[in-house]
PDB file of N, CA and C in Angstrom:
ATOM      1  N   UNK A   1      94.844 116.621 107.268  1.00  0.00           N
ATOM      2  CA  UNK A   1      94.380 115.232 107.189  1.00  0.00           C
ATOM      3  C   UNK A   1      94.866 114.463 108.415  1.00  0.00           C
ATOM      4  N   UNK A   2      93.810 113.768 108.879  1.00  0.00           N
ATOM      5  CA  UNK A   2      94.098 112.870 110.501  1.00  0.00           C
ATOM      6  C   UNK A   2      94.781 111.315 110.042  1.00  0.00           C
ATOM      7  N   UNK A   3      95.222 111.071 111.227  1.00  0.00           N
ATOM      8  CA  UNK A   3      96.042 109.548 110.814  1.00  0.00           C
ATOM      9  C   UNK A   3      94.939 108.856 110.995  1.00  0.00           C
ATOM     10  N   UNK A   4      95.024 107.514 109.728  1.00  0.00           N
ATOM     11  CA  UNK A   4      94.318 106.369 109.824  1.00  0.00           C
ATOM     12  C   UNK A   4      94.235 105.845 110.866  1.00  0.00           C
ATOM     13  N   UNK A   5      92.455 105.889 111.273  1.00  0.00           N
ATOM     14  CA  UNK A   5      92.482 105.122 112.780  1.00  0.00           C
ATOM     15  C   UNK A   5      92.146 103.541 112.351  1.00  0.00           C
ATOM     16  N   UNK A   6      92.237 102.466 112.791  1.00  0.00           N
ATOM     17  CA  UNK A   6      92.312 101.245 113.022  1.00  0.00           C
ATOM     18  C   UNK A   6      91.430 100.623 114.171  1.00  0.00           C
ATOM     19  N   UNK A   7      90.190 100.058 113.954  1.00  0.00           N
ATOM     20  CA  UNK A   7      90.006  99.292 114.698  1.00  0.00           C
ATOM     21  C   UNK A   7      90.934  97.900 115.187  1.00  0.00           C
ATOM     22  N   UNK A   8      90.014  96.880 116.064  1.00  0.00           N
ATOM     23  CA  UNK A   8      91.110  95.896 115.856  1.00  0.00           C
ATOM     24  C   UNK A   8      90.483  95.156 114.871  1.00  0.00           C
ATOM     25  N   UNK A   9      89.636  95.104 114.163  1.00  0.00           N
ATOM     26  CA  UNK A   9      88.692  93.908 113.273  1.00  0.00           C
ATOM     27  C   UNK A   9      89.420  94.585 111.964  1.00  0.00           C
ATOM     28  N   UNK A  10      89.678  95.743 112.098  1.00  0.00           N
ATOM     29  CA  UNK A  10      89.950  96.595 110.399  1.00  0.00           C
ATOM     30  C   UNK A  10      91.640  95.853 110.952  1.00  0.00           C
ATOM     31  N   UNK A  11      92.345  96.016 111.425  1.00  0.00           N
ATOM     32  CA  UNK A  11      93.788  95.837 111.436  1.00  0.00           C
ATOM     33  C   UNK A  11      93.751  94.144 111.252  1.00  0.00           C
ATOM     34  N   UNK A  12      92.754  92.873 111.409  1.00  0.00           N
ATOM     35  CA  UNK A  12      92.929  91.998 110.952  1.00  0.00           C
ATOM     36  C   UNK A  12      93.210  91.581 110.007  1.00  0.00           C
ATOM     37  N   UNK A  13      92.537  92.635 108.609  1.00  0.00           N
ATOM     38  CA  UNK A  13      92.369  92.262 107.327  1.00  0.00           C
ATOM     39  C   UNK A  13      94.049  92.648 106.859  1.00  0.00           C
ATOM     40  N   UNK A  14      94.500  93.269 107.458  1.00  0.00           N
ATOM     41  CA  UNK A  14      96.421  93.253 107.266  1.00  0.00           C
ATOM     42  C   UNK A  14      96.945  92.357 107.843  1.00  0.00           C
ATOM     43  N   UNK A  15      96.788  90.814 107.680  1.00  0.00           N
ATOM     44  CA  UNK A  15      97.118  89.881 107.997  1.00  0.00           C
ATOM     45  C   UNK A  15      99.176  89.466 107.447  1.00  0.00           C
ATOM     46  N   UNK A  16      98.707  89.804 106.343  1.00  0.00           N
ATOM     47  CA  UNK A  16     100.050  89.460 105.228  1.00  0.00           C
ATOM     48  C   UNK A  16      99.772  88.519 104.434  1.00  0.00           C
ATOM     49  N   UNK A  17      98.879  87.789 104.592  1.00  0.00           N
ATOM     50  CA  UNK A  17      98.090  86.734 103.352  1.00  0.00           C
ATOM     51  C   UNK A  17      97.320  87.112 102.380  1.00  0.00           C
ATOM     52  N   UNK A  18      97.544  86.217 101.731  1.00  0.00           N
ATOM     53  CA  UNK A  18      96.943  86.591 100.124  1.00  0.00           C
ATOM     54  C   UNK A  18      97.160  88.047  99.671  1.00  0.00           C
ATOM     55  N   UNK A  19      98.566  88.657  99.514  1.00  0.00           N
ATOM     56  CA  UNK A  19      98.595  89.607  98.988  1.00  0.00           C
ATOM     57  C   UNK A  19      98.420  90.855  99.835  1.00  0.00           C
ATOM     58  N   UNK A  20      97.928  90.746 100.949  1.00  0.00           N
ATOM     59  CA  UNK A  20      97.319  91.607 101.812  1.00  0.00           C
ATOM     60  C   UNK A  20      98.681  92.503 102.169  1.00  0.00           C
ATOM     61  N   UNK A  21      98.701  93.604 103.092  1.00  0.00           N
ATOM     62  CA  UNK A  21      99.762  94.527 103.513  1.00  0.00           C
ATOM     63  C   UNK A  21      99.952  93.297 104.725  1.00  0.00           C
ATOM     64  N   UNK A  22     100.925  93.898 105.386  1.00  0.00           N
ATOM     65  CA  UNK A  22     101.443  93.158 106.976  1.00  0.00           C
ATOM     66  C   UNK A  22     101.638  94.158 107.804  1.00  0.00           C
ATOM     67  N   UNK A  23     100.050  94.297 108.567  1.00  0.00           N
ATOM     68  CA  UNK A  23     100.594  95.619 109.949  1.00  0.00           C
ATOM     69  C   UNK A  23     100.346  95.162 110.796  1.00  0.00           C
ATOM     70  N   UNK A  24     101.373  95.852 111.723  1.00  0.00           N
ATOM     71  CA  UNK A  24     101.181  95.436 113.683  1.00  0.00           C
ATOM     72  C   UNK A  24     100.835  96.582 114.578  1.00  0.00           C
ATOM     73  N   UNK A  25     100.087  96.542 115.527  1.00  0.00           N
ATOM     74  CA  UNK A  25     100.261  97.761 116.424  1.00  0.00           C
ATOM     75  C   UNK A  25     100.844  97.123 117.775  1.00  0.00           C
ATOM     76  N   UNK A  26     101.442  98.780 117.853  1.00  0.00           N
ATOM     77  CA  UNK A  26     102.715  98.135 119.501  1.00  0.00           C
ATOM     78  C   UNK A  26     101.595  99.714 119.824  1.00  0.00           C
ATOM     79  N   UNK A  27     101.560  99.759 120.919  1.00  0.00           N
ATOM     80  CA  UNK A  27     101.136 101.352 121.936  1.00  0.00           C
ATOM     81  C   UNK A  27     100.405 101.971 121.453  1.00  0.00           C
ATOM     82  N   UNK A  28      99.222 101.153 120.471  1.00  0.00           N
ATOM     83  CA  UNK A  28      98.275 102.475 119.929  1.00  0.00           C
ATOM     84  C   UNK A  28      99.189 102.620 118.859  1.00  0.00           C
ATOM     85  N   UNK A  29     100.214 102.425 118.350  1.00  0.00           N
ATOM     86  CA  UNK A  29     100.294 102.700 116.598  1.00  0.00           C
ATOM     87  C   UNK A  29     100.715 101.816 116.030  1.00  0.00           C
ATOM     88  N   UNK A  30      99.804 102.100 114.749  1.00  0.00           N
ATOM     89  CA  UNK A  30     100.260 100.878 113.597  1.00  0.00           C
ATOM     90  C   UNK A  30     101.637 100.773 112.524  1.00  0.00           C
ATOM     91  N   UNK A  31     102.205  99.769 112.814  1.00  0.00           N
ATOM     92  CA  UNK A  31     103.186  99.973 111.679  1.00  0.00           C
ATOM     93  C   UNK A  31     103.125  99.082 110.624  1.00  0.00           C
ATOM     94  N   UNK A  32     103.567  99.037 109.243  1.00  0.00           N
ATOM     95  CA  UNK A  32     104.173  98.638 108.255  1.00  0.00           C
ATOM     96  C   UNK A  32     104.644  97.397 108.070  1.00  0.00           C
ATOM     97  N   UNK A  33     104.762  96.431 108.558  1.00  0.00           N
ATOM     98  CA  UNK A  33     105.673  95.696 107.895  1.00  0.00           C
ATOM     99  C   UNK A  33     105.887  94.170 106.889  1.00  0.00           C
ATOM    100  N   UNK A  34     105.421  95.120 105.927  1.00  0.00           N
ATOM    101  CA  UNK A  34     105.181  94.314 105.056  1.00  0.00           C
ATOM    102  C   UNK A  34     106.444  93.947 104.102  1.00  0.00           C
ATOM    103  N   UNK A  35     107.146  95.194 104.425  1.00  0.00           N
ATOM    104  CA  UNK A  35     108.461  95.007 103.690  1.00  0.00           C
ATOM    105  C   UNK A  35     109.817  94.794 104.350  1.00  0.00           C
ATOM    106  N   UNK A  36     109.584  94.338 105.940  1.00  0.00           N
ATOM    107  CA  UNK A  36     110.206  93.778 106.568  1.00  0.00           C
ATOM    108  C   UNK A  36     110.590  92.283 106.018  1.00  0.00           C
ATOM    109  N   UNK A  37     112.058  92.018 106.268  1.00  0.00           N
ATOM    110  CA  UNK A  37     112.665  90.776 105.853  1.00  0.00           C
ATOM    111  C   UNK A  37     112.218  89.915 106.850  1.00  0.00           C
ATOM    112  N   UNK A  38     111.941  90.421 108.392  1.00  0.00           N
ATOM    113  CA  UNK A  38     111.726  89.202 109.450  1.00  0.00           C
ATOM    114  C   UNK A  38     110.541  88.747 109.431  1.00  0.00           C
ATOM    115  N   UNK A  39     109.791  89.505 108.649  1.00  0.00           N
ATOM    116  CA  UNK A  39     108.299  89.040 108.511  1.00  0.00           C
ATOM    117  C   UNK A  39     108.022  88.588 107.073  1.00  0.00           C
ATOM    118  N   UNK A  40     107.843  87.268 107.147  1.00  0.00           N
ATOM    119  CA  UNK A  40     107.218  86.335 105.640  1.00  0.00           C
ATOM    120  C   UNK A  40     105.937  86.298 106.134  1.00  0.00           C
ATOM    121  N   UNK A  41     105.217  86.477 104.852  1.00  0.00           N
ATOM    122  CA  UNK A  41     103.619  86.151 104.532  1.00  0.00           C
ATOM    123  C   UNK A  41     103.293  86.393 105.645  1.00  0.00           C
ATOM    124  N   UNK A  42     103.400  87.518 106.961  1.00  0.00           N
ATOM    125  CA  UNK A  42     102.749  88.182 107.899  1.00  0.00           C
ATOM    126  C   UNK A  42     103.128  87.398 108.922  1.00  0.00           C
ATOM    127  N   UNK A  43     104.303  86.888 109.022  1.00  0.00           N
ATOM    128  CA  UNK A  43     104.474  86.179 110.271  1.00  0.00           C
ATOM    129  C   UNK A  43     105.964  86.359 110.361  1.00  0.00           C
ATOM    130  N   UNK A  44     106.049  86.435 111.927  1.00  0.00           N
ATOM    131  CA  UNK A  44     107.874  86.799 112.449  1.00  0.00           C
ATOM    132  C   UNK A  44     107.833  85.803 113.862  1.00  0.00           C
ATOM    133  N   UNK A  45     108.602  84.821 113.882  1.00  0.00           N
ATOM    134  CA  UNK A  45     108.360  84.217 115.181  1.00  0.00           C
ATOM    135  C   UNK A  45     107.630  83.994 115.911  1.00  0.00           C
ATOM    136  N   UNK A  46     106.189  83.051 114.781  1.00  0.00           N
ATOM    137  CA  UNK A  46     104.939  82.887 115.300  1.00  0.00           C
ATOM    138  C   UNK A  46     103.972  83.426 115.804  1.00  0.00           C
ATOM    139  N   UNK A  47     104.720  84.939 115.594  1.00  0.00           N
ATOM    140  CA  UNK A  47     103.185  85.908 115.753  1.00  0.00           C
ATOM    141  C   UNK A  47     103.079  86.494 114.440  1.00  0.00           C
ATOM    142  N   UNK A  48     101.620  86.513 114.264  1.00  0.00           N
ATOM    143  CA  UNK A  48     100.873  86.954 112.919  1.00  0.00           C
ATOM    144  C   UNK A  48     100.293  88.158 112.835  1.00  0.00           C
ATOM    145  N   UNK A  49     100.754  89.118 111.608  1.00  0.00           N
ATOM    146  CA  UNK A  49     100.544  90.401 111.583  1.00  0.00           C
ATOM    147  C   UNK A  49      99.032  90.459 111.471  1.00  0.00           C
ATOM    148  N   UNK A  50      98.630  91.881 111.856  1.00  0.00           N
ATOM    149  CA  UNK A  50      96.698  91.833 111.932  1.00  0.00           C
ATOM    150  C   UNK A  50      96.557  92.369 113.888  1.00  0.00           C
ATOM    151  N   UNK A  51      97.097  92.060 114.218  1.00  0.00           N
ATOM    152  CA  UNK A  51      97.162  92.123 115.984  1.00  0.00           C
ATOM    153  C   UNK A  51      98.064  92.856 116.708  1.00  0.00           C
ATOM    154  N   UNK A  52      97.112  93.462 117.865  1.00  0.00           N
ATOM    155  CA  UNK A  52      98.303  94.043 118.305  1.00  0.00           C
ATOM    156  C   UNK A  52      99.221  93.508 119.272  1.00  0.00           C
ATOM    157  N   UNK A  53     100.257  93.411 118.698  1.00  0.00           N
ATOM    158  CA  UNK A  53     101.457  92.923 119.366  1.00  0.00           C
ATOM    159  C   UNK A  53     102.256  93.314 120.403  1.00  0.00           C
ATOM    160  N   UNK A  54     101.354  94.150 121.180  1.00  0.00           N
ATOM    161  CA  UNK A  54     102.675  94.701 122.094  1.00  0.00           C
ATOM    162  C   UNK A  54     102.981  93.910 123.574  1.00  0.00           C
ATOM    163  N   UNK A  55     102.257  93.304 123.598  1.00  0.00           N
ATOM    164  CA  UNK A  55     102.492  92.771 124.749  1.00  0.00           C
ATOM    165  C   UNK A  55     103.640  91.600 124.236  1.00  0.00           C
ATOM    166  N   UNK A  56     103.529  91.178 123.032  1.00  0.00           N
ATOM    167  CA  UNK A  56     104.363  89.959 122.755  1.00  0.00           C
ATOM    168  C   UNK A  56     105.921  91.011 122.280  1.00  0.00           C
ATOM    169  N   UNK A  57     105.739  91.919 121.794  1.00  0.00           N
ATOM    170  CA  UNK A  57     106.900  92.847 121.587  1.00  0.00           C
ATOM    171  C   UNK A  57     108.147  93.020 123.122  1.00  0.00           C
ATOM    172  N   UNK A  58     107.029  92.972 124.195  1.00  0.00           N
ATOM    173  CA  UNK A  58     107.954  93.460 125.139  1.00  0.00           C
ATOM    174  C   UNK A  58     108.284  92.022 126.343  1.00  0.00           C
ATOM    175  N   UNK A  59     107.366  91.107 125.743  1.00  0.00           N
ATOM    176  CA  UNK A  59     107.234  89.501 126.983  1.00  0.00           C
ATOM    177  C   UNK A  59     108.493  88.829 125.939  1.00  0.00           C
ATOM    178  N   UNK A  60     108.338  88.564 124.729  1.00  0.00           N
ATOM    179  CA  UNK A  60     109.485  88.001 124.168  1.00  0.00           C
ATOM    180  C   UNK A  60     110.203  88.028 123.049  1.00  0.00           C
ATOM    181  N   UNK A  61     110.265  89.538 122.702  1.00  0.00           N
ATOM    182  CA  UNK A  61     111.283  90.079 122.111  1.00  0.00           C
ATOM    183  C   UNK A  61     112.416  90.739 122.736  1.00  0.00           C
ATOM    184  N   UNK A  62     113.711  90.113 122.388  1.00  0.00           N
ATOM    185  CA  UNK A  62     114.907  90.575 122.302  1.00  0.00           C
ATOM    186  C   UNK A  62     115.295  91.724 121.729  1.00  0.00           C
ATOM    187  N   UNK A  63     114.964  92.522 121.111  1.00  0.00           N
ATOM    188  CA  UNK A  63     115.056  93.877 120.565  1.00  0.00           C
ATOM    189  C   UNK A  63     114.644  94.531 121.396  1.00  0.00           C
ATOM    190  N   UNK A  64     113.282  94.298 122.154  1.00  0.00           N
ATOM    191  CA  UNK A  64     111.985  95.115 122.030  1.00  0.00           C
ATOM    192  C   UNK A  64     111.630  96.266 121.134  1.00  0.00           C
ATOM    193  N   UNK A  65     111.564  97.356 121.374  1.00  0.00           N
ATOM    194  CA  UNK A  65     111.185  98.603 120.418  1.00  0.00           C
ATOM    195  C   UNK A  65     111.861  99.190 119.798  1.00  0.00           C
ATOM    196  N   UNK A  66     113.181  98.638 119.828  1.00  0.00           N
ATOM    197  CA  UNK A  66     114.040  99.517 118.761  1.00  0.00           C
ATOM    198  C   UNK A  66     114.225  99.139 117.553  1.00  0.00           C
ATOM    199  N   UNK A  67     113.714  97.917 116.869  1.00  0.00           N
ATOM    200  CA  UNK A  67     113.178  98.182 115.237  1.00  0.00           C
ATOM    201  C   UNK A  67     111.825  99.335 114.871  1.00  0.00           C
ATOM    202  N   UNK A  68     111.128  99.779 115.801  1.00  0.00           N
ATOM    203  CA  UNK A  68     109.982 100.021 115.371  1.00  0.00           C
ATOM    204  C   UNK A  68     110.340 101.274 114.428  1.00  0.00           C
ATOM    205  N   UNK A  69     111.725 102.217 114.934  1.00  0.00           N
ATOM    206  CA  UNK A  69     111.478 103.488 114.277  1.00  0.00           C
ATOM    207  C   UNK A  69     112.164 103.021 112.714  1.00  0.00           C
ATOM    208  N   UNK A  70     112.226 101.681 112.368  1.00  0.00           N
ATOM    209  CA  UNK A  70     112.475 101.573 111.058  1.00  0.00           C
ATOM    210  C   UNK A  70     111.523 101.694 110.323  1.00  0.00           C
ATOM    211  N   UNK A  71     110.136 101.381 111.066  1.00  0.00           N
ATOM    212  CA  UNK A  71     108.970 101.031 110.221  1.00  0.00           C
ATOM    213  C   UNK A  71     108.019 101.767 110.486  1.00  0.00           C
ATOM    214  N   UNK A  72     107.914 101.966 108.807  1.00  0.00           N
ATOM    215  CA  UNK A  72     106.582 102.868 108.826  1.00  0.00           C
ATOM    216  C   UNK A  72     105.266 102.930 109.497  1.00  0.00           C
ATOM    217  N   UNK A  73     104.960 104.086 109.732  1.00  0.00           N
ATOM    218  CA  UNK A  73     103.733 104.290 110.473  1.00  0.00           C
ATOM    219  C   UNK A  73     102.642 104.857 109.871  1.00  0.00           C
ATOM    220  N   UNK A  74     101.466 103.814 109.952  1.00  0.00           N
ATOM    221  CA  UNK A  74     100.333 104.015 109.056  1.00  0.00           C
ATOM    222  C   UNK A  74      99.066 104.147 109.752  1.00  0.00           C
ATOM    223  N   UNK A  75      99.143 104.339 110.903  1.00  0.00           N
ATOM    224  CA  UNK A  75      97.969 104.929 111.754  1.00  0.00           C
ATOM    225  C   UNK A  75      97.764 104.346 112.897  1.00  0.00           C
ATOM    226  N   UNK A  76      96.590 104.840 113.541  1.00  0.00           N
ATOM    227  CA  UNK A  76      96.784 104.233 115.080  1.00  0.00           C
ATOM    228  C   UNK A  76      95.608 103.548 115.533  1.00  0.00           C
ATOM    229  N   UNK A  77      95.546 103.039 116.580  1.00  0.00           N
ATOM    230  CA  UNK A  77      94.447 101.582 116.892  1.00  0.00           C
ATOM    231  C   UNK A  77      93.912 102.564 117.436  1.00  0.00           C
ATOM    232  N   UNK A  78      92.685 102.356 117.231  1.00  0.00           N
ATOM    233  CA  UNK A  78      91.432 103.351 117.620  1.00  0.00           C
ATOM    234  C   UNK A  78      90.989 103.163 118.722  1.00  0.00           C
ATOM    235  N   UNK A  79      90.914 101.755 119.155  1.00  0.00           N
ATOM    236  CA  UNK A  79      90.336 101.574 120.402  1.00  0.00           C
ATOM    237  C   UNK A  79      91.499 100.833 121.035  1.00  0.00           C
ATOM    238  N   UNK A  80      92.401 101.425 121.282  1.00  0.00           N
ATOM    239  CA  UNK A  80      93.914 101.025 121.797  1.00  0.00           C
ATOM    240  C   UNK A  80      93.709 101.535 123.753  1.00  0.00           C
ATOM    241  N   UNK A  81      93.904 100.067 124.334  1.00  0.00           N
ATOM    242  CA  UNK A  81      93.634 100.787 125.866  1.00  0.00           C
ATOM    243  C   UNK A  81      94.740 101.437 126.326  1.00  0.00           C
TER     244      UNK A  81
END
């Protein structure tokens, strides 16, 4: 079985609202985080889950990528450049 591919219009509907999951893609993969504490109702420091985030992951995050291997990985952006 192949990993869930993700457009970007399908990865919108994982916003984190109304019940929805909360996913982000950083590099072509999607993660999880819906059960992240830094993320309420799909949002972590004004960016909103549904999008891919990587450019905002690495312009103004202080971590950068080293939460990611906490979070689960649920497939990859299909049309990821």
């Amino acid at each position: 079985m192949g990993e869930k591919r993700f457009t970007r219009n399908d990865l919108q509907q994982y916003n984190g609202k109304d019940g929805n999951p909360a996913y982000i893609a950083i590099n072509g993969i999607v993660y999880d985080v819906s059960d992240s504490p830094a993320w309420v109702n799909g949002k972590h420091h004004g960016h909103q889950a549904g999008y891919d985030l990587t450019d905002a992951l690495y312009k103004d995050s202080p971590h950068k990528d080293r939460v990611l291997a906490n979070l689960p990985k649920v497939g990859v952006l299909a049309d990821a450049d």
